[in-house]
Protein backbone atom coordinates (compact mmCIF):
# COMPACT_ATOMS: atom_id res chain seq x y z
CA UNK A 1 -33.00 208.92 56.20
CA UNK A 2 -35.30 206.52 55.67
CA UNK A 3 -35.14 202.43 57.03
CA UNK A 4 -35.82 199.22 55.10
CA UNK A 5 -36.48 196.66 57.75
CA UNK A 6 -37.97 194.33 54.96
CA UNK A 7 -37.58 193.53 51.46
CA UNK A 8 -40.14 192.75 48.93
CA UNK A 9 -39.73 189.61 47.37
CA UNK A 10 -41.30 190.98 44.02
CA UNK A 11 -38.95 193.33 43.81
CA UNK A 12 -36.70 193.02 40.82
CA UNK A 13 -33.44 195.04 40.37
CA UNK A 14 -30.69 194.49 37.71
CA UNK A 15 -27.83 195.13 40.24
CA UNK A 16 -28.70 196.23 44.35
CA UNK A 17 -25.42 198.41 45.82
CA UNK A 18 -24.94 198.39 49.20
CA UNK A 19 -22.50 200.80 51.34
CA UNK A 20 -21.43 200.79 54.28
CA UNK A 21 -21.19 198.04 57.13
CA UNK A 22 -21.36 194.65 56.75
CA UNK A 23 -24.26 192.64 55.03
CA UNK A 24 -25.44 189.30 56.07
CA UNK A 25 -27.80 187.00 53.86
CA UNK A 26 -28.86 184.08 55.33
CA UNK A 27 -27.42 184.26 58.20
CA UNK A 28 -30.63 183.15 60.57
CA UNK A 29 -31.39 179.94 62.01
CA UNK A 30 -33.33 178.75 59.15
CA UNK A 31 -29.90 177.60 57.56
CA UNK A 32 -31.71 178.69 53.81
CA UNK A 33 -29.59 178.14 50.76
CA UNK A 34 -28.37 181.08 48.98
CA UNK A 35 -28.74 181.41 45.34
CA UNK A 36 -26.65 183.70 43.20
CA UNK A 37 -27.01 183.73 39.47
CA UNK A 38 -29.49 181.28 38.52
CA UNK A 39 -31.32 182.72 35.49
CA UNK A 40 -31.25 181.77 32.14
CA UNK A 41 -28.26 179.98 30.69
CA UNK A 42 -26.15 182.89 29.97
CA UNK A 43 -23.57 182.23 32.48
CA UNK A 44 -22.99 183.91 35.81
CA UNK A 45 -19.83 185.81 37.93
CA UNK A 46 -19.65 185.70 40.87
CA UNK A 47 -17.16 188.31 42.54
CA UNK A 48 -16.11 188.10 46.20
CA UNK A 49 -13.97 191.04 47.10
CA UNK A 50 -12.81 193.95 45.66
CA UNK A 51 -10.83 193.25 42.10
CA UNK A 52 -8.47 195.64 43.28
CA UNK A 53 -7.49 194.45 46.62
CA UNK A 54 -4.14 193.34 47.45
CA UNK A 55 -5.26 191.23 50.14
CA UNK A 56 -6.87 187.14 50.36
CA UNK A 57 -10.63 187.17 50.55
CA UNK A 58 -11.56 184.38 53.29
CA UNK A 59 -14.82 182.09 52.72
CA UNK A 60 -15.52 180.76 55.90
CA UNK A 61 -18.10 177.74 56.54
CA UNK A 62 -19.20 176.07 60.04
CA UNK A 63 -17.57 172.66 61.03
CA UNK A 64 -19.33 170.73 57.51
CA UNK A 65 -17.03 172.23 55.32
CA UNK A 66 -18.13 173.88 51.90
CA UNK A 67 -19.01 171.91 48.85
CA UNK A 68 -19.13 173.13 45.34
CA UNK A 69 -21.36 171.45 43.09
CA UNK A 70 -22.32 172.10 39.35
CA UNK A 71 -24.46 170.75 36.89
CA UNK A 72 -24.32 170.34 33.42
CA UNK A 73 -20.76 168.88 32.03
CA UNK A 74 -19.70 169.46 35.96
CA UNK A 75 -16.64 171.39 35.15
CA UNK A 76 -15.16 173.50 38.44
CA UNK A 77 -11.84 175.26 37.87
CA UNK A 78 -9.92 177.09 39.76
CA UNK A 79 -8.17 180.06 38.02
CA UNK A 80 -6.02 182.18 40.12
CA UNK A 81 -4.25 185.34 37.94
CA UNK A 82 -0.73 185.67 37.20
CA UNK A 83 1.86 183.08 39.02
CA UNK A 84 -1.14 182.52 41.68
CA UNK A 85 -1.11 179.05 42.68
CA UNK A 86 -4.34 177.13 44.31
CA UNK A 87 -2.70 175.62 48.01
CA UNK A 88 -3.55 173.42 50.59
CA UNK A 89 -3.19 174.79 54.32
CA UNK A 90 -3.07 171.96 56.86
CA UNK A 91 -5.75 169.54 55.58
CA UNK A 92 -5.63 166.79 52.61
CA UNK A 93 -6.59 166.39 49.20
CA UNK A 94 -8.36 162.79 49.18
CA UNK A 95 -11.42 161.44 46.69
CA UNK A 96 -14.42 161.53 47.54
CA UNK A 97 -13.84 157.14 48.37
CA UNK A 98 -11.07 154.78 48.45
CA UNK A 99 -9.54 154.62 45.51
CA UNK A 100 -13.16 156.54 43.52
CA UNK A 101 -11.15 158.79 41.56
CA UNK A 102 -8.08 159.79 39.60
CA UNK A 103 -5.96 162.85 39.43
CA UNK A 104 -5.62 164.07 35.65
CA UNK A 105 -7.32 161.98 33.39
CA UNK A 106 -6.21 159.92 30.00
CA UNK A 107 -6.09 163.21 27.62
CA UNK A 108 -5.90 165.56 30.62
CA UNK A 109 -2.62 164.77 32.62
CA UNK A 110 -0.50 166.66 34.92
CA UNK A 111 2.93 168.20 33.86
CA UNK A 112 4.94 167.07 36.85
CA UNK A 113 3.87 165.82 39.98
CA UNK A 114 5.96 167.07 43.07
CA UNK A 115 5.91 164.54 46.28
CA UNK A 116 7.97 163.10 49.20
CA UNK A 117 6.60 159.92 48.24
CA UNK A 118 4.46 157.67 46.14
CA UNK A 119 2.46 155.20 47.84
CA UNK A 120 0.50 152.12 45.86
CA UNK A 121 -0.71 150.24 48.85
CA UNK A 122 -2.39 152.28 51.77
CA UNK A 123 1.03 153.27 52.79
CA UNK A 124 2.54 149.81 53.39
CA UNK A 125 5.08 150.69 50.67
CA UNK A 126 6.28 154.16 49.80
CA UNK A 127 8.48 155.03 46.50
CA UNK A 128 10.72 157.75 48.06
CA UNK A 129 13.54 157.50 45.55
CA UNK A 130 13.88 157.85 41.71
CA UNK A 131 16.50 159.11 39.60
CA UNK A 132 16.42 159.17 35.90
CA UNK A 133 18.99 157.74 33.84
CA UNK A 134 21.96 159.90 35.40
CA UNK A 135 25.53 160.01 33.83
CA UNK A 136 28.88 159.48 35.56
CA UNK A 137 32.55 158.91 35.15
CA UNK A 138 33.72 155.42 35.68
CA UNK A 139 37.63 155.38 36.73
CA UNK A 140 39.65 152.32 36.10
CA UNK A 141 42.29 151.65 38.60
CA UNK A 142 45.35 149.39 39.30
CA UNK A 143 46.04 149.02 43.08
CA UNK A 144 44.15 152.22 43.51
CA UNK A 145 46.58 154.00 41.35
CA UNK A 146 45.35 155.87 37.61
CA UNK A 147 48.76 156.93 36.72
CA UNK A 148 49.32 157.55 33.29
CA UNK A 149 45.53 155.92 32.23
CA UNK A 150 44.13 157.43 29.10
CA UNK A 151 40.60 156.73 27.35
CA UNK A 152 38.99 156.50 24.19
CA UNK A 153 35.82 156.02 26.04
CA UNK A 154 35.14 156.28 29.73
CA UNK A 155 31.01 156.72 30.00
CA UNK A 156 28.88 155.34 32.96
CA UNK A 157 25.10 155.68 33.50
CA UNK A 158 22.56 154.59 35.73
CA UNK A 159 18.67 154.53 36.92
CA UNK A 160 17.19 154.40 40.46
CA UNK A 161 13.55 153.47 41.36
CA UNK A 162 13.17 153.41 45.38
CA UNK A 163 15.88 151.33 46.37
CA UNK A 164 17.17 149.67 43.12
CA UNK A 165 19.85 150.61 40.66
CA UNK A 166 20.49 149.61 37.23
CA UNK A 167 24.13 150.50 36.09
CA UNK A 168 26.01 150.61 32.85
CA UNK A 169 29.57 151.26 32.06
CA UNK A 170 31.44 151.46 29.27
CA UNK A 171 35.42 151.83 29.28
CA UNK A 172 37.76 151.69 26.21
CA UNK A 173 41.41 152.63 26.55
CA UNK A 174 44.08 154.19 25.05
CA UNK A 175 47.01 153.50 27.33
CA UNK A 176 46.97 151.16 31.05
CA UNK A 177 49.29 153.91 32.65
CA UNK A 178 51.93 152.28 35.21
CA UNK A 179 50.63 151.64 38.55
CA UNK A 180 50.38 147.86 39.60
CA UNK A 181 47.92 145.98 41.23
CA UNK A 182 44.09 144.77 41.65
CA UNK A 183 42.15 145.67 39.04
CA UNK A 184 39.17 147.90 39.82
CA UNK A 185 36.73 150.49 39.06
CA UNK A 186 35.32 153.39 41.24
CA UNK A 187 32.49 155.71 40.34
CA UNK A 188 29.47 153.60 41.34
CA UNK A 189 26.13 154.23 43.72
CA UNK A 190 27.04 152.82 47.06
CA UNK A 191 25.80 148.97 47.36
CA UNK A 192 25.60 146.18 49.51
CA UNK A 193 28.48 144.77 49.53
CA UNK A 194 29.62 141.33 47.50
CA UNK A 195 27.00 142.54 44.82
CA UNK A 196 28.14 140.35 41.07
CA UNK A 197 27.86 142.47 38.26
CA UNK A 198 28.26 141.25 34.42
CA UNK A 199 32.02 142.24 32.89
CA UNK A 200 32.12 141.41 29.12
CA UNK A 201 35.50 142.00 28.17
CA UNK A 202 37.59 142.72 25.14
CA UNK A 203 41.56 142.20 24.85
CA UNK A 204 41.43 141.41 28.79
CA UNK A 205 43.24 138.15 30.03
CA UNK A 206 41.87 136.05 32.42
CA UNK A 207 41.85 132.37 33.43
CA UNK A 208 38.25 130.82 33.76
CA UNK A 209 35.36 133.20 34.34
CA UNK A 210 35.67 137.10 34.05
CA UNK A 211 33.27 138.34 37.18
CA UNK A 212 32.72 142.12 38.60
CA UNK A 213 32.16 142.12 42.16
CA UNK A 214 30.07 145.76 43.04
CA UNK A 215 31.50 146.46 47.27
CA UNK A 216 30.97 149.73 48.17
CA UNK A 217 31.28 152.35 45.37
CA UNK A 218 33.95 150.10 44.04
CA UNK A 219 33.63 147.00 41.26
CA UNK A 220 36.82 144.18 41.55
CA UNK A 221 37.71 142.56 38.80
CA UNK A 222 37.39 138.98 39.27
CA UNK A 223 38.35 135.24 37.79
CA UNK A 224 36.00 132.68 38.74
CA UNK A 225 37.11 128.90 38.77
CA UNK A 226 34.50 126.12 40.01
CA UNK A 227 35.37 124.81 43.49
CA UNK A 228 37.80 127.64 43.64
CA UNK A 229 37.80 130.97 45.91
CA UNK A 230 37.45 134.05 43.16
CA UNK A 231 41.24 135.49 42.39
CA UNK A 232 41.38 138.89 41.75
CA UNK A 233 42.05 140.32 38.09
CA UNK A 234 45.41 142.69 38.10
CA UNK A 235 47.31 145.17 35.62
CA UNK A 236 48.92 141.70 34.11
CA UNK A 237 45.40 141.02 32.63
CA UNK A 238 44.98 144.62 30.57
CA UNK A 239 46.51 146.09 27.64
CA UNK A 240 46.84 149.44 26.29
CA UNK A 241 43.79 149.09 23.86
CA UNK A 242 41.38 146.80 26.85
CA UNK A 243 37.98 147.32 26.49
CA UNK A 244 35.24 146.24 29.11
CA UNK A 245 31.39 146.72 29.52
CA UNK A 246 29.99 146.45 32.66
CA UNK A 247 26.28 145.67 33.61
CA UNK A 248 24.50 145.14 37.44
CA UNK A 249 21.45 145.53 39.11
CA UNK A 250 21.79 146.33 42.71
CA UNK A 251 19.86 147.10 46.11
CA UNK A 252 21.02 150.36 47.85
């Protein structure tokens, strides 16, 4: 069986098969690029691997890293098959400088982005936190009884970006039930506590000032009188047919 210990470099085959062992090209210290499909402009495919295989197909580099560069309209894509997805091991994705370039572009943008957090300064600030506008049930209550409350409307909504809310309710009733005592309403996000929130009322009684107080996951009912310590709003103030609207913006 004959050896080939050299090639001739005008030598021209339309496709070279080689079985058996490994092969190495460019693998000596001369550190020479390696060209693969530069003819005319017909477009070129490169396959690493057997089509077939079941297995991942490394491409390892030295300690520079690989770089993939085109030409042209500079397009690289990265197509796995099926439900493949293109992943990240241990090291980053960053631009090639501070702040150089952006991920998606203005008629190219991403479908949903997927993070533990959204930074806008270096870091300094994260956004960890956002809900979209999210539905509850508000629950009106009289001495922290609901006995024999009914509703033509009991709706309750609310946004969170990072830290702050912004919360809506809306509460018509049909009957006040029988329990006795301090007006409230349960349902919302946990807050700081002695958080004002804007009450506009309908067919509710009060004296002065109609105020909501947010404490907890729990908005009081209060009257308001200049120079005066806020009383609290009771069953005395409601009807059967009350209607309130609630509005606050809060820091959780």
């Amino acid at each position: 069986m004959a050896t080939q210990n050299s090639w001739n470099s005008k030598v021209l085959a339309d496709a070279v098969t080689l079985n058996g062992g490994a092969v190495a090209i460019g693998s000596d210290a001369t550190d020479n690029a390696i060209n693969i499909g530069t003819g005319a402009d017909t477009g070129r495919t490169v396959t690493i691997g057997n089509l077939n295989c079941a297995t991942a197909v490394d491409v390892i580099t030295g300690a520079g890293g690989a770089s993939i560069t085109t030409t042209g309209n500079s397009n690289i894509t990265l197509w796995p098959a099926g439900s493949g997805v293109v992943s990240v091991n241990t090291s980053c994705i960053v631009p090639t400088a501070d702040r150089a370039n952006s991920l998606g572009s203005a008629t190219n943008s991403w479908d949903n982005v997927y993070a533990d957090g959204l930074s806008f300064d270096g870091g300094a600030n994260i956004l960890a936190k956002y809900k979209k506008e999210t539905t509850f049930t508000p629950v009106l209550n009289f001495g922290e009884g609901t006995t024999g409350i009914t509703y033509a409307t009991q709706t309750g909504k609310y946004t969170r970006i990072g830290n702050f809310v912004i919360l809506h309710i809306h509460v018509a009733l049909t009957s006040k039930g029988t329990d006795v005592g301090i007006a409230s309403v349960t349902g919302a996000l946990a807050a700081a506590s002695a958080t004002p929130a804007l009450i506009t009322p309908n067919r509710i009684t009060y004296a002065n000032t109609l105020l909501g107080l947010v404490n907890g996951t729990t908005i009081l009912f209060q009257n308001v009188k200049s120079g005066s310590v806020p009383s609290h709003i009771t069953n005395a103030g409601f009807a059967n047919n009350s209607q309130f609207k609630i509005a606050c913006t809060y820091f959780v």
